[in-house]
N, C-alpha and C. Protein backbone atom coordinates (compact mmCIF):
# COMPACT_ATOMS: atom_id res chain seq x y z
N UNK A 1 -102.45 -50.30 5.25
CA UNK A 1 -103.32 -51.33 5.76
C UNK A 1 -102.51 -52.61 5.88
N UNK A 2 -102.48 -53.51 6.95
CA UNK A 2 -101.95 -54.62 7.38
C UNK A 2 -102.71 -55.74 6.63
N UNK A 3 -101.95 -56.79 6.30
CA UNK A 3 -102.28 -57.61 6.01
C UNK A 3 -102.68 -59.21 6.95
N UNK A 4 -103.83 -60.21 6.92
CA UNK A 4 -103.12 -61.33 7.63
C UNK A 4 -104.09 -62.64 6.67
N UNK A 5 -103.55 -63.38 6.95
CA UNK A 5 -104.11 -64.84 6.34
C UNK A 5 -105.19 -65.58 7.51
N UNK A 6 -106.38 -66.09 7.32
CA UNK A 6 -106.99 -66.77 8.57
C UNK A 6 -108.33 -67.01 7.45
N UNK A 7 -108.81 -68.18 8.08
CA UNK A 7 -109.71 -68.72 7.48
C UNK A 7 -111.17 -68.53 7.39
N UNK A 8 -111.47 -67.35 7.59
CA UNK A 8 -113.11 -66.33 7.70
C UNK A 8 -113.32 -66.09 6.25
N UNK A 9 -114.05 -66.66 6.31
CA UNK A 9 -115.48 -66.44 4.83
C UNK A 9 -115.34 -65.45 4.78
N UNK A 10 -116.49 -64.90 4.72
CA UNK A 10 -116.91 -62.92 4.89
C UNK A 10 -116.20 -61.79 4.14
N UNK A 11 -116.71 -61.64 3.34
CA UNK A 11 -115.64 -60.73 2.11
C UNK A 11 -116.37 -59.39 2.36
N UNK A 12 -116.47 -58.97 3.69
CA UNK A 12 -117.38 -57.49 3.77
C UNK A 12 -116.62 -56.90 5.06
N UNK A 13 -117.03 -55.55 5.26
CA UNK A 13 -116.14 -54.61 6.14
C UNK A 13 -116.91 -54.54 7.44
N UNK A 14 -115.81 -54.87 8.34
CA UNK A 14 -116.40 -55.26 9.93
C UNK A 14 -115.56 -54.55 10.71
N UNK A 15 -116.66 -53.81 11.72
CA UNK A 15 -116.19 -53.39 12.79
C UNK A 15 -116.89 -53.51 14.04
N UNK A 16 -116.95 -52.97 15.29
CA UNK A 16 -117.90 -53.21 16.30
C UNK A 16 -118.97 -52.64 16.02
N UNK A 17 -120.20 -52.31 16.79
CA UNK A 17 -121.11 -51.73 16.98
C UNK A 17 -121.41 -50.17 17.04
N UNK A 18 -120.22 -50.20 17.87
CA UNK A 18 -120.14 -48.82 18.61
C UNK A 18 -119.09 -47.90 17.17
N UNK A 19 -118.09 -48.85 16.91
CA UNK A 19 -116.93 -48.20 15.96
C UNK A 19 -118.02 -47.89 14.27
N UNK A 20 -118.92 -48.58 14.19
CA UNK A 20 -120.16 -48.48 13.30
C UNK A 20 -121.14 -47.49 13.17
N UNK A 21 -121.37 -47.02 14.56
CA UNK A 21 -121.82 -46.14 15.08
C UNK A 21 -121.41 -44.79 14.54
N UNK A 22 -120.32 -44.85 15.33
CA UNK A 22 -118.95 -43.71 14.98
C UNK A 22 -118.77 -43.45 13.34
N UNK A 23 -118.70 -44.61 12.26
CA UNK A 23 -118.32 -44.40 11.48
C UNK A 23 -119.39 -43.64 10.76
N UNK A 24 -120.84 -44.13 10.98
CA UNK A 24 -122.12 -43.97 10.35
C UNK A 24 -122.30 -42.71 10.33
N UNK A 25 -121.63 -41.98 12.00
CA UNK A 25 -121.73 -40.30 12.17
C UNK A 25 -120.91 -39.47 10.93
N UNK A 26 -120.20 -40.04 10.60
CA UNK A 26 -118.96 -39.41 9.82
C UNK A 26 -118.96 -39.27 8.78
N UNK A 27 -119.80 -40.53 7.85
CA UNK A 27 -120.07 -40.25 6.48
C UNK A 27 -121.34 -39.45 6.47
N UNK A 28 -121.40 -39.02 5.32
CA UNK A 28 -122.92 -37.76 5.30
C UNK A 28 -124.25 -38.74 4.86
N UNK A 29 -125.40 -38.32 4.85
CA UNK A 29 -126.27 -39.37 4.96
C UNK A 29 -126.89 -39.77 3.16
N UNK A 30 -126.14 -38.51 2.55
CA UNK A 30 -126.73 -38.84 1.00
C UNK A 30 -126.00 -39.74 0.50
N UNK A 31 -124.66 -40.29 0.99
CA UNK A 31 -123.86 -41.02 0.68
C UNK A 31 -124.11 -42.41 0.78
N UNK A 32 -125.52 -43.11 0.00
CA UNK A 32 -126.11 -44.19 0.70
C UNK A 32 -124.95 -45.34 0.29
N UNK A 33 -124.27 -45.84 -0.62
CA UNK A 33 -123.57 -47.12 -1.14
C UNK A 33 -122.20 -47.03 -0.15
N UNK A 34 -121.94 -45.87 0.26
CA UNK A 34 -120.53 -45.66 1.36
C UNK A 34 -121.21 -46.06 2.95
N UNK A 35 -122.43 -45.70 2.64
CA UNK A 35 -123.59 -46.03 4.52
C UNK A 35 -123.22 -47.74 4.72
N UNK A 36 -124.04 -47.59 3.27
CA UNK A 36 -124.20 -49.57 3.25
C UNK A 36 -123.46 -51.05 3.24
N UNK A 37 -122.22 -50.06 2.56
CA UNK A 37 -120.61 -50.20 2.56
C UNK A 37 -120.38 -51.01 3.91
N UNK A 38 -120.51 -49.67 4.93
CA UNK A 38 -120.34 -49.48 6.40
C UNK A 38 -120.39 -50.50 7.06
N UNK A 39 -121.93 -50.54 6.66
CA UNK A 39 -123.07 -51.56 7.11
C UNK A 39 -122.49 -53.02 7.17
N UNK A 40 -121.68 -53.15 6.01
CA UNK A 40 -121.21 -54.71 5.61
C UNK A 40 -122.18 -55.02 4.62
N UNK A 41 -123.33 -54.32 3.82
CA UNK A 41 -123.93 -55.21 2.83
C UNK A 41 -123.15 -55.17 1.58
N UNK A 42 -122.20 -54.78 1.18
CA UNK A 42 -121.54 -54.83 0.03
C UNK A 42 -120.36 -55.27 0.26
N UNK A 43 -119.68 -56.30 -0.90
CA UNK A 43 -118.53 -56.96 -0.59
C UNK A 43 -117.51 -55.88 -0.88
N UNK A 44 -116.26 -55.89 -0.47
CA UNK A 44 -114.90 -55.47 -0.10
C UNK A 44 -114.19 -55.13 -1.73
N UNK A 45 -114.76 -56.36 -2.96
CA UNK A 45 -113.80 -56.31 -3.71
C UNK A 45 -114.94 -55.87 -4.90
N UNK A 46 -116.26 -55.56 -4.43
CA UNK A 46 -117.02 -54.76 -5.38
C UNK A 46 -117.61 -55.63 -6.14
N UNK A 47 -117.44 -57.11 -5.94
CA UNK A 47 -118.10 -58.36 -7.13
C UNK A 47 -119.74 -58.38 -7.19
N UNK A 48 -120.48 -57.83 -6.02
CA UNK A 48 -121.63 -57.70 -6.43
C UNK A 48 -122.12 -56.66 -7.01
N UNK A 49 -121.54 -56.02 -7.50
CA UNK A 49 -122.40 -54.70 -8.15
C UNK A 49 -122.80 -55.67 -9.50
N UNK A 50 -123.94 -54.93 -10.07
CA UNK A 50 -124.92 -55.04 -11.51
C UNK A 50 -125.22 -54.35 -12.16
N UNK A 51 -125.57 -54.32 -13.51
CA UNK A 51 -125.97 -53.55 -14.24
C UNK A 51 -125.53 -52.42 -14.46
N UNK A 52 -125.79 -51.49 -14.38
CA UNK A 52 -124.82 -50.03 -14.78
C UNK A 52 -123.60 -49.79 -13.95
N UNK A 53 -124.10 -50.10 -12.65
CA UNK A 53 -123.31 -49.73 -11.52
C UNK A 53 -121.51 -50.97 -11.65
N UNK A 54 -122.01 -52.08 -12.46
CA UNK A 54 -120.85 -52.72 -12.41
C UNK A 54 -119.82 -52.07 -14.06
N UNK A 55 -120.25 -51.35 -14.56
CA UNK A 55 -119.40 -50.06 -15.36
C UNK A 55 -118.92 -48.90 -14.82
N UNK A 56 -119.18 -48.62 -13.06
CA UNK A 56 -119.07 -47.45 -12.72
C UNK A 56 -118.00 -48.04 -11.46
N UNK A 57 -117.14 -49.32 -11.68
CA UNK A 57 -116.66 -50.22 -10.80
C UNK A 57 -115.63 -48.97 -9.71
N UNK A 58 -114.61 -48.10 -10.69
CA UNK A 58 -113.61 -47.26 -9.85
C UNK A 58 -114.03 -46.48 -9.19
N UNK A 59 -115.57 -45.93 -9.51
CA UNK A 59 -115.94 -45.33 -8.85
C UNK A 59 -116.69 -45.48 -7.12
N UNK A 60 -117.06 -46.99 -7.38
CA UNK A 60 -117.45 -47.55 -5.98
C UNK A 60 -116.10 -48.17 -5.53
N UNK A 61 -115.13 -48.52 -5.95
CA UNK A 61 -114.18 -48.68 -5.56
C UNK A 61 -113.52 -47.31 -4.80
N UNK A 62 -113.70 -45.94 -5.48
CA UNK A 62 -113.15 -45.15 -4.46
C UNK A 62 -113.89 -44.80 -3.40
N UNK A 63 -115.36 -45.10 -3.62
CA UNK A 63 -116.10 -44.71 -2.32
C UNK A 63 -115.81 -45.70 -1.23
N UNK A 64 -115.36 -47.38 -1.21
CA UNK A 64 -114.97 -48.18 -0.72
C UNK A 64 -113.76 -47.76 0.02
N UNK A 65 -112.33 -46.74 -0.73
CA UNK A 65 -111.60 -46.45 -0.74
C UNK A 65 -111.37 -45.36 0.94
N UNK A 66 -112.43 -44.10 0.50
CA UNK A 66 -112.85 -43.54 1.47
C UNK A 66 -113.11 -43.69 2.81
N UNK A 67 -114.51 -44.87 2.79
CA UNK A 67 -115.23 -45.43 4.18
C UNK A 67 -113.87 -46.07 4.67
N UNK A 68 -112.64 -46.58 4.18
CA UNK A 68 -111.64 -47.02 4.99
C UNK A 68 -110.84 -45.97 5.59
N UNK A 69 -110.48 -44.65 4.61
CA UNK A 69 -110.07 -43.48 5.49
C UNK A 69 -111.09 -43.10 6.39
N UNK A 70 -112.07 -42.84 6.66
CA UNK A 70 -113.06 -42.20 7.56
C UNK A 70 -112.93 -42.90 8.71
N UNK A 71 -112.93 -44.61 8.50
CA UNK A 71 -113.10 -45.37 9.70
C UNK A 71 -111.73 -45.23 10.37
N UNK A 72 -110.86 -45.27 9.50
CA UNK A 72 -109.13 -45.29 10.16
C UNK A 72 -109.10 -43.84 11.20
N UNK A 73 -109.98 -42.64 10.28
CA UNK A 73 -109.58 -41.50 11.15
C UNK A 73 -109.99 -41.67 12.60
N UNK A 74 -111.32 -41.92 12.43
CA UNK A 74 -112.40 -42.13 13.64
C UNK A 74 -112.08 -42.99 14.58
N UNK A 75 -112.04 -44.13 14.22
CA UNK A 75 -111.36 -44.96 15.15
C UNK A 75 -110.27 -44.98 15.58
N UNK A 76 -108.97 -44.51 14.73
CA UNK A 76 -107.59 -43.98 15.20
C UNK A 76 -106.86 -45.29 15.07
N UNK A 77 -107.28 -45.99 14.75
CA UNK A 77 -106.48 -47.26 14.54
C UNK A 77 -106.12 -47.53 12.81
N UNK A 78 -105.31 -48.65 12.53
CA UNK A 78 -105.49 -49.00 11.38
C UNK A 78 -106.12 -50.23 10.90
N UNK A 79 -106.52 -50.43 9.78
CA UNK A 79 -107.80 -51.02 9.77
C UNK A 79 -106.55 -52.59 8.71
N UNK A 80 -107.38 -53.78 9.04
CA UNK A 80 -106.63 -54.82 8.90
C UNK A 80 -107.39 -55.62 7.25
N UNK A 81 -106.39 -55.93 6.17
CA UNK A 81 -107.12 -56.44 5.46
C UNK A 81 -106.78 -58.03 5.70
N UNK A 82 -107.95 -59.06 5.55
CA UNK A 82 -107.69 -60.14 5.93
C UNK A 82 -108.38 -61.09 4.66
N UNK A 83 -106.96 -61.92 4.32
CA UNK A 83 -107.54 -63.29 3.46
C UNK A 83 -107.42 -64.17 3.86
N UNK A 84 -109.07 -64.97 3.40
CA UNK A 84 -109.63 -66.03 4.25
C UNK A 84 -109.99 -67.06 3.06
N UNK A 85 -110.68 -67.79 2.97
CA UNK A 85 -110.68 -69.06 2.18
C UNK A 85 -110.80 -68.64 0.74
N UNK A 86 -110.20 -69.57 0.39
CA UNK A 86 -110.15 -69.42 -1.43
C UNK A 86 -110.05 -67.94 -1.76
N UNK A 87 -108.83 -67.05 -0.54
CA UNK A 87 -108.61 -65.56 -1.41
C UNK A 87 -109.63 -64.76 -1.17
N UNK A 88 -110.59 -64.72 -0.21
CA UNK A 88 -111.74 -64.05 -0.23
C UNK A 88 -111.13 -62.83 0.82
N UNK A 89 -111.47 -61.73 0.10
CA UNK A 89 -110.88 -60.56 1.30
C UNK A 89 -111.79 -60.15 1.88
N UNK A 90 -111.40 -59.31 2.89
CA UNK A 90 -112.43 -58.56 4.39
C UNK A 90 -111.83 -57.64 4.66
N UNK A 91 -112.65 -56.49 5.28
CA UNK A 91 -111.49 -55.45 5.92
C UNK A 91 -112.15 -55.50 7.38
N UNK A 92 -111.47 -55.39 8.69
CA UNK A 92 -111.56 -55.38 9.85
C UNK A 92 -110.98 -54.39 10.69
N UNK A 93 -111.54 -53.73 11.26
CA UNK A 93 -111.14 -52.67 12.83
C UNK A 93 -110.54 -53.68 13.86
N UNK A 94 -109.29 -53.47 14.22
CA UNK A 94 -108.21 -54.19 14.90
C UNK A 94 -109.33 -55.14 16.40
N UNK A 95 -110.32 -54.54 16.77
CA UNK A 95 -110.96 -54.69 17.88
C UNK A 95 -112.07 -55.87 17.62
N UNK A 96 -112.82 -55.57 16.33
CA UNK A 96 -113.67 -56.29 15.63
C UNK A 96 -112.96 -57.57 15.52
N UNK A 97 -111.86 -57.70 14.65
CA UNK A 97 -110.88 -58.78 14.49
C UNK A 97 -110.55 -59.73 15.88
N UNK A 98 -110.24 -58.58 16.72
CA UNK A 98 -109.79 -59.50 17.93
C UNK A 98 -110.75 -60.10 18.65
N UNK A 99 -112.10 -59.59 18.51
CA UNK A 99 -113.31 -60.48 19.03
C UNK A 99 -113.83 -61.40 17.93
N UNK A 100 -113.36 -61.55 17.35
CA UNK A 100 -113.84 -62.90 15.69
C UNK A 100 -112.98 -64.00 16.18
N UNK A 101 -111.64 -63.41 16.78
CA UNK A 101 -110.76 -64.68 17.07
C UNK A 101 -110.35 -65.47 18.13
N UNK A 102 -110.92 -64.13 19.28
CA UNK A 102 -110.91 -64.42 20.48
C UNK A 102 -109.36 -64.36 20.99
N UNK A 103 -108.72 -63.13 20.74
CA UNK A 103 -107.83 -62.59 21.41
C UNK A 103 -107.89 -61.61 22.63
């Protein structure tokens, strides 16, 4: 995974619509925290988990781990990690990225 520096908030995993789409097909549907992952409602570095689930941290960390292989396969690209203010990470689909920045 590539790295880049740029100043985007957003500590959650972004891709297009369509590459979302794609990815959503790919994971299985019992797999809800890897769906939601997907989705972007859970941050990148796992800081919102609670209560039990923030004792079960490696384990959502490898499901985090995963939804980045699945999306890399599917999409065929490689997927970009990006730090943005005060160290806050994101992961981005090369396409997603280039429409955030307007390349």
């Amino acid at each position: 995974m590539k790295s880049l520096r740029l100043t985007l908030t957003d500590t959650r995993f972004h891709v297009t619509p369509d590459e979302l789409a794609a990815v959503l097909a790919a994971i299985p549907a019992r797999y809800t925290y890897m769906r939601d992952y997907a989705r972007g409602r859970y941050r990148v570095s796992g800081a919102d988990l609670r209560g039990k689930a923030n004792r079960y941290g490696a384990v959502y960390n490898h499901s985090r781990s995963r939804v980045h292989a699945i999306a890399t396969a599917v999409l065929g690209e490689s997927l970009v990690s990006v730090t943005g203010y005060r160290c806050a990470k994101s992961v981005w689909s090369m396409s997603a990225l280039g429409q955030e920045v307007g390349a």
